[in-house]
PDB file of N, CA and C in Angstrom:
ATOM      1  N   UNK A   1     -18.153  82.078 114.274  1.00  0.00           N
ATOM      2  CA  UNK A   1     -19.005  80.903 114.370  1.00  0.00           C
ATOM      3  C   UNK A   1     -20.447  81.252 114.043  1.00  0.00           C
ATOM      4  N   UNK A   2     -20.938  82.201 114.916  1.00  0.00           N
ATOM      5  CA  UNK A   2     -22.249  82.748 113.908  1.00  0.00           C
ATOM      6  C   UNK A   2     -22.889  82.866 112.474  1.00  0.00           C
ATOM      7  N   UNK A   3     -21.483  83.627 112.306  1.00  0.00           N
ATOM      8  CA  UNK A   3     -22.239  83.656 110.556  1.00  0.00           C
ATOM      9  C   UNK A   3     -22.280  82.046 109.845  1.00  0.00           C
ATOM     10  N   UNK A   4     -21.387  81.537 110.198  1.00  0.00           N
ATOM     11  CA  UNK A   4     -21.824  79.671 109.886  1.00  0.00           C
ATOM     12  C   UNK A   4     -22.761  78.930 110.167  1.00  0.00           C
ATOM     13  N   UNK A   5     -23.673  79.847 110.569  1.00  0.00           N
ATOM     14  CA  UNK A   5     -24.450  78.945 111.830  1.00  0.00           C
ATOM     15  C   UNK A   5     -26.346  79.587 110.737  1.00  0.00           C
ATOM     16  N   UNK A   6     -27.020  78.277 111.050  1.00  0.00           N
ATOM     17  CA  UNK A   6     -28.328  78.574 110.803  1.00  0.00           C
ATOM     18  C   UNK A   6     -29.589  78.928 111.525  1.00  0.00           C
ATOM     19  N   UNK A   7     -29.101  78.359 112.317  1.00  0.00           N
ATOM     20  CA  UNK A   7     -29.854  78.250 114.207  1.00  0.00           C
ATOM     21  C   UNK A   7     -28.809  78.597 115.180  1.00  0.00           C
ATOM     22  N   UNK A   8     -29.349  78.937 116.299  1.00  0.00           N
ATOM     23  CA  UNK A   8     -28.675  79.204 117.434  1.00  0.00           C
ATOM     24  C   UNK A   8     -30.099  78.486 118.329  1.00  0.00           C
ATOM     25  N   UNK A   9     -29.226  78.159 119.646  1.00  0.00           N
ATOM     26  CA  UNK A   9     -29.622  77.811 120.962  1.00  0.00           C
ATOM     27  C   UNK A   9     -29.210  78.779 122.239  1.00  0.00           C
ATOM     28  N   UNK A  10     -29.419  78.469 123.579  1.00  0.00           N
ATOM     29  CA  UNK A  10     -28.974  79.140 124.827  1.00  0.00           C
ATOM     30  C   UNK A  10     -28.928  78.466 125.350  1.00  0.00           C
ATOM     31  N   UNK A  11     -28.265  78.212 126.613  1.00  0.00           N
ATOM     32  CA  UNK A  11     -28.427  77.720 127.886  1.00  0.00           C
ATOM     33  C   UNK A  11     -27.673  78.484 128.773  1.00  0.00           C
ATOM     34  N   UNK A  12     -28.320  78.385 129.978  1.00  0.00           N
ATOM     35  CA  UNK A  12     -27.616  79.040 130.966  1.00  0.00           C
ATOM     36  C   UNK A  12     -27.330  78.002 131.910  1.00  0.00           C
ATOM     37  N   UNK A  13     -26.002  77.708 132.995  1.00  0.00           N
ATOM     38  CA  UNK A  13     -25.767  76.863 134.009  1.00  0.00           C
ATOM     39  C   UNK A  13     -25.760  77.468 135.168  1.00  0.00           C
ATOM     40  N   UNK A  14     -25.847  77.215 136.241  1.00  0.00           N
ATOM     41  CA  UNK A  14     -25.673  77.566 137.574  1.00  0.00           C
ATOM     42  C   UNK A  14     -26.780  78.706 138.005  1.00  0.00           C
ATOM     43  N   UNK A  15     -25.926  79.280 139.316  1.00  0.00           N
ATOM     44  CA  UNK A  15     -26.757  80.621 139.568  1.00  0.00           C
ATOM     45  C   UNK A  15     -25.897  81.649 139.105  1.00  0.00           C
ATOM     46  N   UNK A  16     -26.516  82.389 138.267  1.00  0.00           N
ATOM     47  CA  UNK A  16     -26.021  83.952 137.594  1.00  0.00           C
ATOM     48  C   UNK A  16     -26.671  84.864 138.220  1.00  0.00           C
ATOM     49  N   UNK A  17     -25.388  85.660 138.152  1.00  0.00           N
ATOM     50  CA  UNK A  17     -26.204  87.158 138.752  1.00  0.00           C
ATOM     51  C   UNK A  17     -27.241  87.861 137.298  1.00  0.00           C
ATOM     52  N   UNK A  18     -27.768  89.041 137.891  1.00  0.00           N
ATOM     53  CA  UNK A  18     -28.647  89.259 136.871  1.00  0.00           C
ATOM     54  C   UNK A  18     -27.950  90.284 135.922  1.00  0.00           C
ATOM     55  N   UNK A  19     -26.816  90.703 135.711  1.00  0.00           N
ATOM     56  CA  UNK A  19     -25.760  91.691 135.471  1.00  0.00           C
ATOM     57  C   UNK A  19     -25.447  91.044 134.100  1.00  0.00           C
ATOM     58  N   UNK A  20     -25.107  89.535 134.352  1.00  0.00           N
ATOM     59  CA  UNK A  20     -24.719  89.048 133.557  1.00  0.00           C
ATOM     60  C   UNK A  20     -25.554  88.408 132.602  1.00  0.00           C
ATOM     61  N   UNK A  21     -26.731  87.435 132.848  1.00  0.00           N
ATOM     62  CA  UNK A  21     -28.042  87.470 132.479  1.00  0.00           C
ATOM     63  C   UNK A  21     -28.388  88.126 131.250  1.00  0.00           C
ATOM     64  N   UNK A  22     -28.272  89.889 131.517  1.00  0.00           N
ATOM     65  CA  UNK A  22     -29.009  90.767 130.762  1.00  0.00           C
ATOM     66  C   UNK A  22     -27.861  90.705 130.046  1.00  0.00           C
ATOM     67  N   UNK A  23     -26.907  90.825 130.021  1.00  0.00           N
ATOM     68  CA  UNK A  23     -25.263  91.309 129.260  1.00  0.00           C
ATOM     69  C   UNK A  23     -25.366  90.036 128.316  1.00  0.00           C
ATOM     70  N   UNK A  24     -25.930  88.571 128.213  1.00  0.00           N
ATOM     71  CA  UNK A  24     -25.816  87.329 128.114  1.00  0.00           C
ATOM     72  C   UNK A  24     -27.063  87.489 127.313  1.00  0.00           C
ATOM     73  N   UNK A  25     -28.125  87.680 127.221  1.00  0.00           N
ATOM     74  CA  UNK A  25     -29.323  88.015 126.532  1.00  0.00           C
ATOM     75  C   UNK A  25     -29.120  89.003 125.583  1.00  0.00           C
ATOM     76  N   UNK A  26     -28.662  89.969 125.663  1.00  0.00           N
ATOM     77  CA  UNK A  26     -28.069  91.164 124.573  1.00  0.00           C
ATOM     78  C   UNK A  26     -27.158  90.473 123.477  1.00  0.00           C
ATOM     79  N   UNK A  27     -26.149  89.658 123.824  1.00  0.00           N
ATOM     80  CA  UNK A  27     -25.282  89.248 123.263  1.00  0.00           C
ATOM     81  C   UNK A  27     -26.236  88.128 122.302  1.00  0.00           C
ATOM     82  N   UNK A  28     -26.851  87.457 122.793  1.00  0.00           N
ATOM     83  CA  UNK A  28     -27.347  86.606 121.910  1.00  0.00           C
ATOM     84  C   UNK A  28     -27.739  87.124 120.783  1.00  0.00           C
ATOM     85  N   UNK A  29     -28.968  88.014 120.922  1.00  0.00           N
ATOM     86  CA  UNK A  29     -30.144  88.568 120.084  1.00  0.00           C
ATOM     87  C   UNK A  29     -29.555  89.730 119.280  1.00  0.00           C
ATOM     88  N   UNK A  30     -27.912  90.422 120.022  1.00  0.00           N
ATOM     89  CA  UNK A  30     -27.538  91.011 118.853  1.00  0.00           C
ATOM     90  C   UNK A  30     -26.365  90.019 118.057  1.00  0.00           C
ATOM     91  N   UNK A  31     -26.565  88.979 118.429  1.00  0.00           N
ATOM     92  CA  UNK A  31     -25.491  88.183 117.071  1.00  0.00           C
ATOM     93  C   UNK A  31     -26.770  87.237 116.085  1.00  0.00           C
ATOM     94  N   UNK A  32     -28.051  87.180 116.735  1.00  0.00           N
ATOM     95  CA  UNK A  32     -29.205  86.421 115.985  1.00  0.00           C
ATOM     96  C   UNK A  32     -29.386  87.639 114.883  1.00  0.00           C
ATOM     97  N   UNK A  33     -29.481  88.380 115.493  1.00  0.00           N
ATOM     98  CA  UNK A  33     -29.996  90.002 114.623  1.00  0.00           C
ATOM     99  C   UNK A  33     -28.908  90.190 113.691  1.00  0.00           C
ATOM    100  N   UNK A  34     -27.947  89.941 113.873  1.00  0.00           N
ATOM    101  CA  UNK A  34     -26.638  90.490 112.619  1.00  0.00           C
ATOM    102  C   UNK A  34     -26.774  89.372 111.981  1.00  0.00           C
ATOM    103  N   UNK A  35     -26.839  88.109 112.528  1.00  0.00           N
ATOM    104  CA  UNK A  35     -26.867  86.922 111.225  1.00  0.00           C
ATOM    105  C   UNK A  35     -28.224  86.590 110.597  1.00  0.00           C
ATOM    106  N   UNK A  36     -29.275  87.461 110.844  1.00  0.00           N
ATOM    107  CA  UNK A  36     -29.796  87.686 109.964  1.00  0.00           C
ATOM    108  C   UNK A  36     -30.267  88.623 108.653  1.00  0.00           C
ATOM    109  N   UNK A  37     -29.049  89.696 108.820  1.00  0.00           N
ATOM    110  CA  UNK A  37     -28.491  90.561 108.040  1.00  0.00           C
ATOM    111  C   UNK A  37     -27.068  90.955 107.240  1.00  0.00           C
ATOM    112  N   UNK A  38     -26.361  89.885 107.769  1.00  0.00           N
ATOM    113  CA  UNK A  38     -24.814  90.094 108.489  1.00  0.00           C
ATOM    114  C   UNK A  38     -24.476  90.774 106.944  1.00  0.00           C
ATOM    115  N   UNK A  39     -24.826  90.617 105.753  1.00  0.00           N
ATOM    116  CA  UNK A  39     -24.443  90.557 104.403  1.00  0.00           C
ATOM    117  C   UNK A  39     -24.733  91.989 103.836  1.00  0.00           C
ATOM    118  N   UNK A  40     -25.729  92.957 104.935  1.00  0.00           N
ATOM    119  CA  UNK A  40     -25.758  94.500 104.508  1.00  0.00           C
ATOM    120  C   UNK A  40     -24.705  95.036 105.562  1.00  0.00           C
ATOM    121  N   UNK A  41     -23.626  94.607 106.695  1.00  0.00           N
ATOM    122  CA  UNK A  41     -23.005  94.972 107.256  1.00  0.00           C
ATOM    123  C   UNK A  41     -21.617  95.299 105.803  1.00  0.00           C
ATOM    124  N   UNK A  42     -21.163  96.308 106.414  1.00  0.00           N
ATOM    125  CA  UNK A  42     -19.722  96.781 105.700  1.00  0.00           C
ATOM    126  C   UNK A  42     -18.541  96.251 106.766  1.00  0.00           C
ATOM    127  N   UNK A  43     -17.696  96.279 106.275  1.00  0.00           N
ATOM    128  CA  UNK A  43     -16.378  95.776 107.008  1.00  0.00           C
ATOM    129  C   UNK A  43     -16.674  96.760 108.711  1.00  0.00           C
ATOM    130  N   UNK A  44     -16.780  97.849 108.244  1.00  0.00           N
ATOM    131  CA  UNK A  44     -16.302  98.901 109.585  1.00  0.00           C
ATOM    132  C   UNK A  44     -17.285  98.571 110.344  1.00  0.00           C
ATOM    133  N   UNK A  45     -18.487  98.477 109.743  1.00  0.00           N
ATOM    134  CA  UNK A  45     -19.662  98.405 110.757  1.00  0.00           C
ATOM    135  C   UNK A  45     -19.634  96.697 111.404  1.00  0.00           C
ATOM    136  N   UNK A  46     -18.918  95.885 110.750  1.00  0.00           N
ATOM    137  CA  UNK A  46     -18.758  94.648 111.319  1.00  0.00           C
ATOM    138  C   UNK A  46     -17.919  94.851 112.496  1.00  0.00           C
ATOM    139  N   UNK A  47     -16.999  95.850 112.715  1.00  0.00           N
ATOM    140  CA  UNK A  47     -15.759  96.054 113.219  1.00  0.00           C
ATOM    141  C   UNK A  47     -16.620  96.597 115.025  1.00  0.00           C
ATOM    142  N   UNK A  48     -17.624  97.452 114.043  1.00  0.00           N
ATOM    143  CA  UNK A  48     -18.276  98.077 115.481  1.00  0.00           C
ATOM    144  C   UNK A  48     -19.291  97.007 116.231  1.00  0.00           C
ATOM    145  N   UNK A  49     -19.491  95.609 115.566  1.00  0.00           N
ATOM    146  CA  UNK A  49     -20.570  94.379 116.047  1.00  0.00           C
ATOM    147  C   UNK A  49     -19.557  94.064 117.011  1.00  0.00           C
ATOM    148  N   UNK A  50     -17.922  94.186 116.776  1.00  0.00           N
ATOM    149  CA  UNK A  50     -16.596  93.112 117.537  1.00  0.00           C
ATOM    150  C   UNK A  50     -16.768  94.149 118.662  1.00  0.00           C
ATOM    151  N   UNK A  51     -16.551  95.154 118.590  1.00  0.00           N
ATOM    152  CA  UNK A  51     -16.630  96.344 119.702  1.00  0.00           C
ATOM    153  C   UNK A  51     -17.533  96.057 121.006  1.00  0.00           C
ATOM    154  N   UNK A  52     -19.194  96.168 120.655  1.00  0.00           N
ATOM    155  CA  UNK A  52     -20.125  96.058 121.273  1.00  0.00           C
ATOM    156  C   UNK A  52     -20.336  94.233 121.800  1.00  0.00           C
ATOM    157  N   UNK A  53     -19.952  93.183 120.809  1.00  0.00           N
ATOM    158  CA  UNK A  53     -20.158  91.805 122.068  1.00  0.00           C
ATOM    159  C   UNK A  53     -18.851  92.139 122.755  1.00  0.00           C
ATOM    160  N   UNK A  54     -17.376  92.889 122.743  1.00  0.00           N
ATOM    161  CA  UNK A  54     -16.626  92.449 123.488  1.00  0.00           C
ATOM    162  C   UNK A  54     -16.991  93.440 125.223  1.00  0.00           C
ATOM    163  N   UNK A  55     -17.720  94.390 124.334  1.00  0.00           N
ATOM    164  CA  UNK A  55     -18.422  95.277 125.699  1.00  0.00           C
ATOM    165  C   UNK A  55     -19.290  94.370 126.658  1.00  0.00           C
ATOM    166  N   UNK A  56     -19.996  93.793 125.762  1.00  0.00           N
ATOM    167  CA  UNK A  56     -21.243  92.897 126.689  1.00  0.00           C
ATOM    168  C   UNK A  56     -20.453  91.716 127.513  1.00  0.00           C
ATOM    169  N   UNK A  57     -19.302  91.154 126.561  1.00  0.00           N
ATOM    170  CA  UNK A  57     -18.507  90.133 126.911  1.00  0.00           C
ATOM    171  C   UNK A  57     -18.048  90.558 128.691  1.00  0.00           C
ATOM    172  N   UNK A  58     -17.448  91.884 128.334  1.00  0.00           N
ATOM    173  CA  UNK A  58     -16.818  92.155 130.054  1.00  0.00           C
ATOM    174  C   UNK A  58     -17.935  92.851 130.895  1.00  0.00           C
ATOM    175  N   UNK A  59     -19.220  93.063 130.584  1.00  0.00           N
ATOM    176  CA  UNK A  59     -19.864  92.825 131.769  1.00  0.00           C
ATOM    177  C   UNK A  59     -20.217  91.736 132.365  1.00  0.00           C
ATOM    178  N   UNK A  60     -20.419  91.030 131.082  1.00  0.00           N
ATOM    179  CA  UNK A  60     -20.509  89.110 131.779  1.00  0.00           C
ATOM    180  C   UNK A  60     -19.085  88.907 132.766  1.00  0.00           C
ATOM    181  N   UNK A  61     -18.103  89.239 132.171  1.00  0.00           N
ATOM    182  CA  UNK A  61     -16.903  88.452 133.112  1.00  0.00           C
ATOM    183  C   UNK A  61     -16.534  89.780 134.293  1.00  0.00           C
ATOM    184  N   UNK A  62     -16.936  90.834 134.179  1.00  0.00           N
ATOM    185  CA  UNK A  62     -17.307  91.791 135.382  1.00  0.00           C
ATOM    186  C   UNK A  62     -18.096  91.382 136.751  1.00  0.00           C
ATOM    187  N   UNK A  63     -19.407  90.577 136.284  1.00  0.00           N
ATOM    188  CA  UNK A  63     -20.150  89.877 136.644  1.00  0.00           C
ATOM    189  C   UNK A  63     -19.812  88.717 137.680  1.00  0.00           C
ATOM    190  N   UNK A  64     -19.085  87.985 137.112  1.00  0.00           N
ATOM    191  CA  UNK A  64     -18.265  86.917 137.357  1.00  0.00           C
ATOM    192  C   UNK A  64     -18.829  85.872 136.489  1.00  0.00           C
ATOM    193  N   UNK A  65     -19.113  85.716 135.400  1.00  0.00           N
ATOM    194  CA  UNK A  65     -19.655  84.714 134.713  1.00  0.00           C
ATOM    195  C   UNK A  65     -18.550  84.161 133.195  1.00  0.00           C
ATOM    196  N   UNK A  66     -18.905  83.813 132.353  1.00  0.00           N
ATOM    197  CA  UNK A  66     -18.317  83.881 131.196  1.00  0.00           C
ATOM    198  C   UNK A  66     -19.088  82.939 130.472  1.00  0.00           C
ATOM    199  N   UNK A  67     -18.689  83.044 128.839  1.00  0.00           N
ATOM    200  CA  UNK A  67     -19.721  82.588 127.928  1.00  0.00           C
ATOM    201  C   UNK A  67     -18.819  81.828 127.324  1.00  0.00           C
ATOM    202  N   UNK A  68     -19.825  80.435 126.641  1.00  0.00           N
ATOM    203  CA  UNK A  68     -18.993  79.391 125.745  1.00  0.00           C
ATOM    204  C   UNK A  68     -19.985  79.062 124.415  1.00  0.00           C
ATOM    205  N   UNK A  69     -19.197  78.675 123.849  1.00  0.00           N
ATOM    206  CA  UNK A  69     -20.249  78.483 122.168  1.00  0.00           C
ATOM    207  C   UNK A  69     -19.758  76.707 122.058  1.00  0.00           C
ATOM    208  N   UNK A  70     -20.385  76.376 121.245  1.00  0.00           N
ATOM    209  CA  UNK A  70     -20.551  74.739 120.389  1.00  0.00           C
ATOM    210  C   UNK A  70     -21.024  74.947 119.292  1.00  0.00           C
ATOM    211  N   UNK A  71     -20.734  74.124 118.304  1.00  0.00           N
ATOM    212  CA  UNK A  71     -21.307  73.783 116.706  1.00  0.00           C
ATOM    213  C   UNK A  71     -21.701  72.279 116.860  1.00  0.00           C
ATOM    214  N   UNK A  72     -22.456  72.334 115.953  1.00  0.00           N
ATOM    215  CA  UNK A  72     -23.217  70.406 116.069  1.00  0.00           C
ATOM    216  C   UNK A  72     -23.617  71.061 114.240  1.00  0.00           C
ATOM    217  N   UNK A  73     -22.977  70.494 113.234  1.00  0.00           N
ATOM    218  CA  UNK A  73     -23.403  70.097 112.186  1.00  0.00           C
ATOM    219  C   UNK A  73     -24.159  69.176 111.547  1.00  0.00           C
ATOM    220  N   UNK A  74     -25.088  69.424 110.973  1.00  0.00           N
ATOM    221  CA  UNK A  74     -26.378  67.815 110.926  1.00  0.00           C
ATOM    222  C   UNK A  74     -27.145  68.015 109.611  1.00  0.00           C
ATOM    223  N   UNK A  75     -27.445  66.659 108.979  1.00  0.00           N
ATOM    224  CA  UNK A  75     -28.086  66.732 107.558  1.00  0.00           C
ATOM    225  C   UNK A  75     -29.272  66.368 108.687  1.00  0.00           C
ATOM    226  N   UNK A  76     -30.743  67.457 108.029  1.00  0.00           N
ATOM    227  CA  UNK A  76     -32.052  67.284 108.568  1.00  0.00           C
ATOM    228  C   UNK A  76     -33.083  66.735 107.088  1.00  0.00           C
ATOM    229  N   UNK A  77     -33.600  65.519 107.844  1.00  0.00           N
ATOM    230  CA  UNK A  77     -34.857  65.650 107.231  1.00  0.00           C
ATOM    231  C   UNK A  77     -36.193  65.729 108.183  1.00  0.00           C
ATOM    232  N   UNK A  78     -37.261  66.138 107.207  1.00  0.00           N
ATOM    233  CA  UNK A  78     -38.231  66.367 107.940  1.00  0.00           C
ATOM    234  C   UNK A  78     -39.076  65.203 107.698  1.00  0.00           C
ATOM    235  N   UNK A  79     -40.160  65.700 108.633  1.00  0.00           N
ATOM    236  CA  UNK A  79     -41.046  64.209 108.459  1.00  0.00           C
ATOM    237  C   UNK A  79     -41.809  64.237 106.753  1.00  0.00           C
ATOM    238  N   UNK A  80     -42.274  65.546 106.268  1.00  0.00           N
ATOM    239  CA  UNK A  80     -42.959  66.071 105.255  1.00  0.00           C
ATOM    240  C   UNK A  80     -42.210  65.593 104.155  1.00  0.00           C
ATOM    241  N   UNK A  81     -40.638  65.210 104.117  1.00  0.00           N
ATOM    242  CA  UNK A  81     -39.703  65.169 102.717  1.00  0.00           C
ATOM    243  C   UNK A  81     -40.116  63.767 102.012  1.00  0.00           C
ATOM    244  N   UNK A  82     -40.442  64.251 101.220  1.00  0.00           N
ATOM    245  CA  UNK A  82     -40.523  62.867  99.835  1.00  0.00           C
ATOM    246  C   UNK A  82     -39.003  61.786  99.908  1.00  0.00           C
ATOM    247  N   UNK A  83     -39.365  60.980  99.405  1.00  0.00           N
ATOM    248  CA  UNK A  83     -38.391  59.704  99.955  1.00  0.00           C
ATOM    249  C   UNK A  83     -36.976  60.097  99.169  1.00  0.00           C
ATOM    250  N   UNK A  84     -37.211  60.724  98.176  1.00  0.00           N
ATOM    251  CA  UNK A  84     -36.202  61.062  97.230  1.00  0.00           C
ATOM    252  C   UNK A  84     -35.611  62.349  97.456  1.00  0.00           C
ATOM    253  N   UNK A  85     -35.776  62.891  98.325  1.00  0.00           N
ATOM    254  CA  UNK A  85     -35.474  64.529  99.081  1.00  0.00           C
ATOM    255  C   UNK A  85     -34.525  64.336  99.638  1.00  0.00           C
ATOM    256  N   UNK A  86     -33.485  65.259  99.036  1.00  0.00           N
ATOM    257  CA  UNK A  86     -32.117  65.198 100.292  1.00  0.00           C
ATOM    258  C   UNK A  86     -32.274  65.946 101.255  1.00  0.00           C
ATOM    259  N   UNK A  87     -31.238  65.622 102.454  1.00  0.00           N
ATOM    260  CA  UNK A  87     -31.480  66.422 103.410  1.00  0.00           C
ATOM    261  C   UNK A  87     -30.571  67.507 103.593  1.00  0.00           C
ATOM    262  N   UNK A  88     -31.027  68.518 103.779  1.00  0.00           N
ATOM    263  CA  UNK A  88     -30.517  69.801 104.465  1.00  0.00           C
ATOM    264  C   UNK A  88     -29.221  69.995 105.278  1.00  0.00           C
ATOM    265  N   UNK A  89     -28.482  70.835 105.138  1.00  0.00           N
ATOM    266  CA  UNK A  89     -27.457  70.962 105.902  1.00  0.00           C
ATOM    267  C   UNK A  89     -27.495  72.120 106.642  1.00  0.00           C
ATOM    268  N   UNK A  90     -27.819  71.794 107.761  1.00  0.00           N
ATOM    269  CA  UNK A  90     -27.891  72.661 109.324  1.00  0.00           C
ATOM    270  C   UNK A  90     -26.606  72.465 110.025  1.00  0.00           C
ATOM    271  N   UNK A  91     -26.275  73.630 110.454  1.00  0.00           N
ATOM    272  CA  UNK A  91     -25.130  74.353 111.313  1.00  0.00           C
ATOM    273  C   UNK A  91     -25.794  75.004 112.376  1.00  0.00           C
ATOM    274  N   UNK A  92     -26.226  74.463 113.629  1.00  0.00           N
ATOM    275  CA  UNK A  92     -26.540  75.194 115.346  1.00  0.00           C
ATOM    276  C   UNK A  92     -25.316  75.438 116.117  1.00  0.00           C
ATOM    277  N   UNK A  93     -25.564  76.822 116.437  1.00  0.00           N
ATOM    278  CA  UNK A  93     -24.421  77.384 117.272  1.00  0.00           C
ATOM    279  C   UNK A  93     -24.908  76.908 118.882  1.00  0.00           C
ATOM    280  N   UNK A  94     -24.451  76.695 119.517  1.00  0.00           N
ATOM    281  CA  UNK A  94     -24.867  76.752 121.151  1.00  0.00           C
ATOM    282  C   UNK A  94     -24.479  77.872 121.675  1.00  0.00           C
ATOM    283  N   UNK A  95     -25.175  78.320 122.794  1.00  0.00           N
ATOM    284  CA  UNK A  95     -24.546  80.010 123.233  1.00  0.00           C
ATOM    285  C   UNK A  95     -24.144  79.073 124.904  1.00  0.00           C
ATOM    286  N   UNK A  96     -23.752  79.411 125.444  1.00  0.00           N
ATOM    287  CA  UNK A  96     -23.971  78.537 127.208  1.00  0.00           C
ATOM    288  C   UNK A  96     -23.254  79.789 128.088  1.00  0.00           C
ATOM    289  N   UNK A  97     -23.677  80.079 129.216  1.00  0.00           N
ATOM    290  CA  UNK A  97     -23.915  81.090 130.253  1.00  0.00           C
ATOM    291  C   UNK A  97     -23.213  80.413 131.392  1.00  0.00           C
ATOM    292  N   UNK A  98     -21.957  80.298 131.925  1.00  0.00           N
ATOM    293  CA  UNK A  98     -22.328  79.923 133.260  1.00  0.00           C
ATOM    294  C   UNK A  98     -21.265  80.583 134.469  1.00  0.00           C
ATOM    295  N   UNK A  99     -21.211  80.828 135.836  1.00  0.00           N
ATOM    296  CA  UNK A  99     -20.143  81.296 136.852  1.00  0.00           C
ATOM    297  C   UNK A  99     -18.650  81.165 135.864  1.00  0.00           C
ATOM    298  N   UNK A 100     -18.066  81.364 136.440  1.00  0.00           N
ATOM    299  CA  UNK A 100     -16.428  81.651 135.741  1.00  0.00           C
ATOM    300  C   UNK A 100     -16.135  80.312 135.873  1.00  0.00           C
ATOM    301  N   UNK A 101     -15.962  79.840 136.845  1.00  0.00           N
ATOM    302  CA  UNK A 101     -15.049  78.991 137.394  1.00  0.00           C
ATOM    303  C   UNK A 101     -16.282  77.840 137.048  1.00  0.00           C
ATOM    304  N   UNK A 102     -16.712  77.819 136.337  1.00  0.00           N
ATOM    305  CA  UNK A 102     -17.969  76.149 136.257  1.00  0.00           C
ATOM    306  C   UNK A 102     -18.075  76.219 134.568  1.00  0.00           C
ATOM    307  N   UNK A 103     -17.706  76.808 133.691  1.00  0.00           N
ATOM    308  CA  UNK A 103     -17.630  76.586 132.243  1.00  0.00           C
ATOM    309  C   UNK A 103     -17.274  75.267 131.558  1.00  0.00           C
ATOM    310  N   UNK A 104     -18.132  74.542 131.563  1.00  0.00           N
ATOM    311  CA  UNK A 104     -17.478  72.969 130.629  1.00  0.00           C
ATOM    312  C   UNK A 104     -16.022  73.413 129.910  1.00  0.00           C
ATOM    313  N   UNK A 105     -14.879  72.369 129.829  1.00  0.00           N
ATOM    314  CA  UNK A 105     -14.332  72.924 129.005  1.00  0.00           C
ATOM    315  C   UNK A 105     -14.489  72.227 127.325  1.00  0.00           C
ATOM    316  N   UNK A 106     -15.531  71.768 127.258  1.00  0.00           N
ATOM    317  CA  UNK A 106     -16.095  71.208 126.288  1.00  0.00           C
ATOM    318  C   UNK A 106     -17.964  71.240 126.355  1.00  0.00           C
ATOM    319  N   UNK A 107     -18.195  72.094 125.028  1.00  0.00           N
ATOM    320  CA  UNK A 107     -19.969  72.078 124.838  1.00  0.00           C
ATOM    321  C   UNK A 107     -20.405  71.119 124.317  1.00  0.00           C
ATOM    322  N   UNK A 108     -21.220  69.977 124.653  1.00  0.00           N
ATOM    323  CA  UNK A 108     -21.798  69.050 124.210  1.00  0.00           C
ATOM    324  C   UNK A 108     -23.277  69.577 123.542  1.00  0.00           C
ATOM    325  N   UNK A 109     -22.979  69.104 122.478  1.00  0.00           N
ATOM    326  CA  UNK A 109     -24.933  69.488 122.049  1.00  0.00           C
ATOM    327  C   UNK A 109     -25.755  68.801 121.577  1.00  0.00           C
ATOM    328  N   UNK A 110     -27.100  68.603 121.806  1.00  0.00           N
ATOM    329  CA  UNK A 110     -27.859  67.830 121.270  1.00  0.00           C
ATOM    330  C   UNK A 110     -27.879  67.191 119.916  1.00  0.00           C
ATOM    331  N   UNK A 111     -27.938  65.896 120.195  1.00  0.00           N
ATOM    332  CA  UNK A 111     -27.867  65.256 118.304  1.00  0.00           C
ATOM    333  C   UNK A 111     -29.179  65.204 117.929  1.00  0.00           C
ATOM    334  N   UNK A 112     -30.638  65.424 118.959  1.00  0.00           N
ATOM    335  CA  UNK A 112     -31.999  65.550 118.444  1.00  0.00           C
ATOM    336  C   UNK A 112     -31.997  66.767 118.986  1.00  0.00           C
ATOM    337  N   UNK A 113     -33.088  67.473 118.135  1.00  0.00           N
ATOM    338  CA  UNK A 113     -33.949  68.376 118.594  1.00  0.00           C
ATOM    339  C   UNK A 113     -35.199  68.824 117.544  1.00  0.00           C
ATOM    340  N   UNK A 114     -36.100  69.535 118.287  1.00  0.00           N
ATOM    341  CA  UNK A 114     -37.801  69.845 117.884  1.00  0.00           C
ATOM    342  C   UNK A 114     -37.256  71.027 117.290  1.00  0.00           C
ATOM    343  N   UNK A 115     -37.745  71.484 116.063  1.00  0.00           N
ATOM    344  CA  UNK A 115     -38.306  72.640 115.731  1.00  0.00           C
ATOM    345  C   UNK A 115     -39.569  73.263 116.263  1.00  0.00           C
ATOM    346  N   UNK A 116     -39.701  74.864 116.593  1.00  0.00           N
ATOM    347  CA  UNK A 116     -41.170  75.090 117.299  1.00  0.00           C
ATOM    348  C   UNK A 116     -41.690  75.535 116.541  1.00  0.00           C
ATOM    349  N   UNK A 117     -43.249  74.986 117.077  1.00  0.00           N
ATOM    350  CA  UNK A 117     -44.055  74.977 116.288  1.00  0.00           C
ATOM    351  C   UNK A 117     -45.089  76.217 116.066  1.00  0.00           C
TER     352      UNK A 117
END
C-alpha cells in the first residue's frame, strides 16, 4: 500500500503504552523514507524493509497494541490551478495506532484535508 501511496497520515487511538508508540513512529518514517526512494531498493534489500516493519510490527503487538492502514484516492485541485488544469491524482495512506482489542475494523479517512504550509 505504500508504494501506491503519495502522502501518508497517522493517527493514534486510545491510551498506548510508550513501547509501542516508539515501535509505531519507526514504522512510519521507515516506510515514508523507503517511499521516497523505494526505486534504488533491489529485490533483497526490499526483502530486508519486510524483515525490519515485521520486527517493529511485534513490538507493537508485544506491546499490546496493533496497527491498521486506509487508502482514500482523490483528484486534487488547488486553489492556484488555471480553470483549464486538470486535477491531480493523489493516493493517502492512513497509518492508525490503537490497543489490540479497539482497532476499527474499518479506516475511515478524511475526504478534506490542508496541505502544510
Amino acid at each position: 500500500m505504500t508504494e501506491g501511496a503519495e502522502s501518508s497520515a497517522t493517527e493514534e487511538i486510545g491510551e498506548l503504552p510508550t513501547e509501542a508508540r516508539e515501535a509505531f513512529a519507526s514504522i512510519v518514517d521507515y516506510l515514508r523514507d523507503y517511499n521516497d526512494v523505494r526505486d534504488l531498493y533491489s529485490m533483497s534489500q526490499r526483502l530486508d524493509v519486510d524483515r525490519d516493519i515485521d520486527a517493529l510490527l511485534k513490538t507493537v503487538a508485544d506491546a499490546g497494541a496493533t496497527s491498521g492502514a486506509g487508502l482514500r484516492h482523490a483528484r486534487v485541485r488547488f486553489k492556484s490551478d488555471g480553470p483549464n488544469c486538470e486535477p491531480m491524482d493523489l493516493t493517502t495512506i492512513y497509518f492508525v495506532l490503537a490497543p489490540a482489542a479497539a482497532l476499527p475494523s474499518s479506516i475511515r479517512v478524511p475526504k478534506a484535508f490542508k496541505f502544510a504550509q
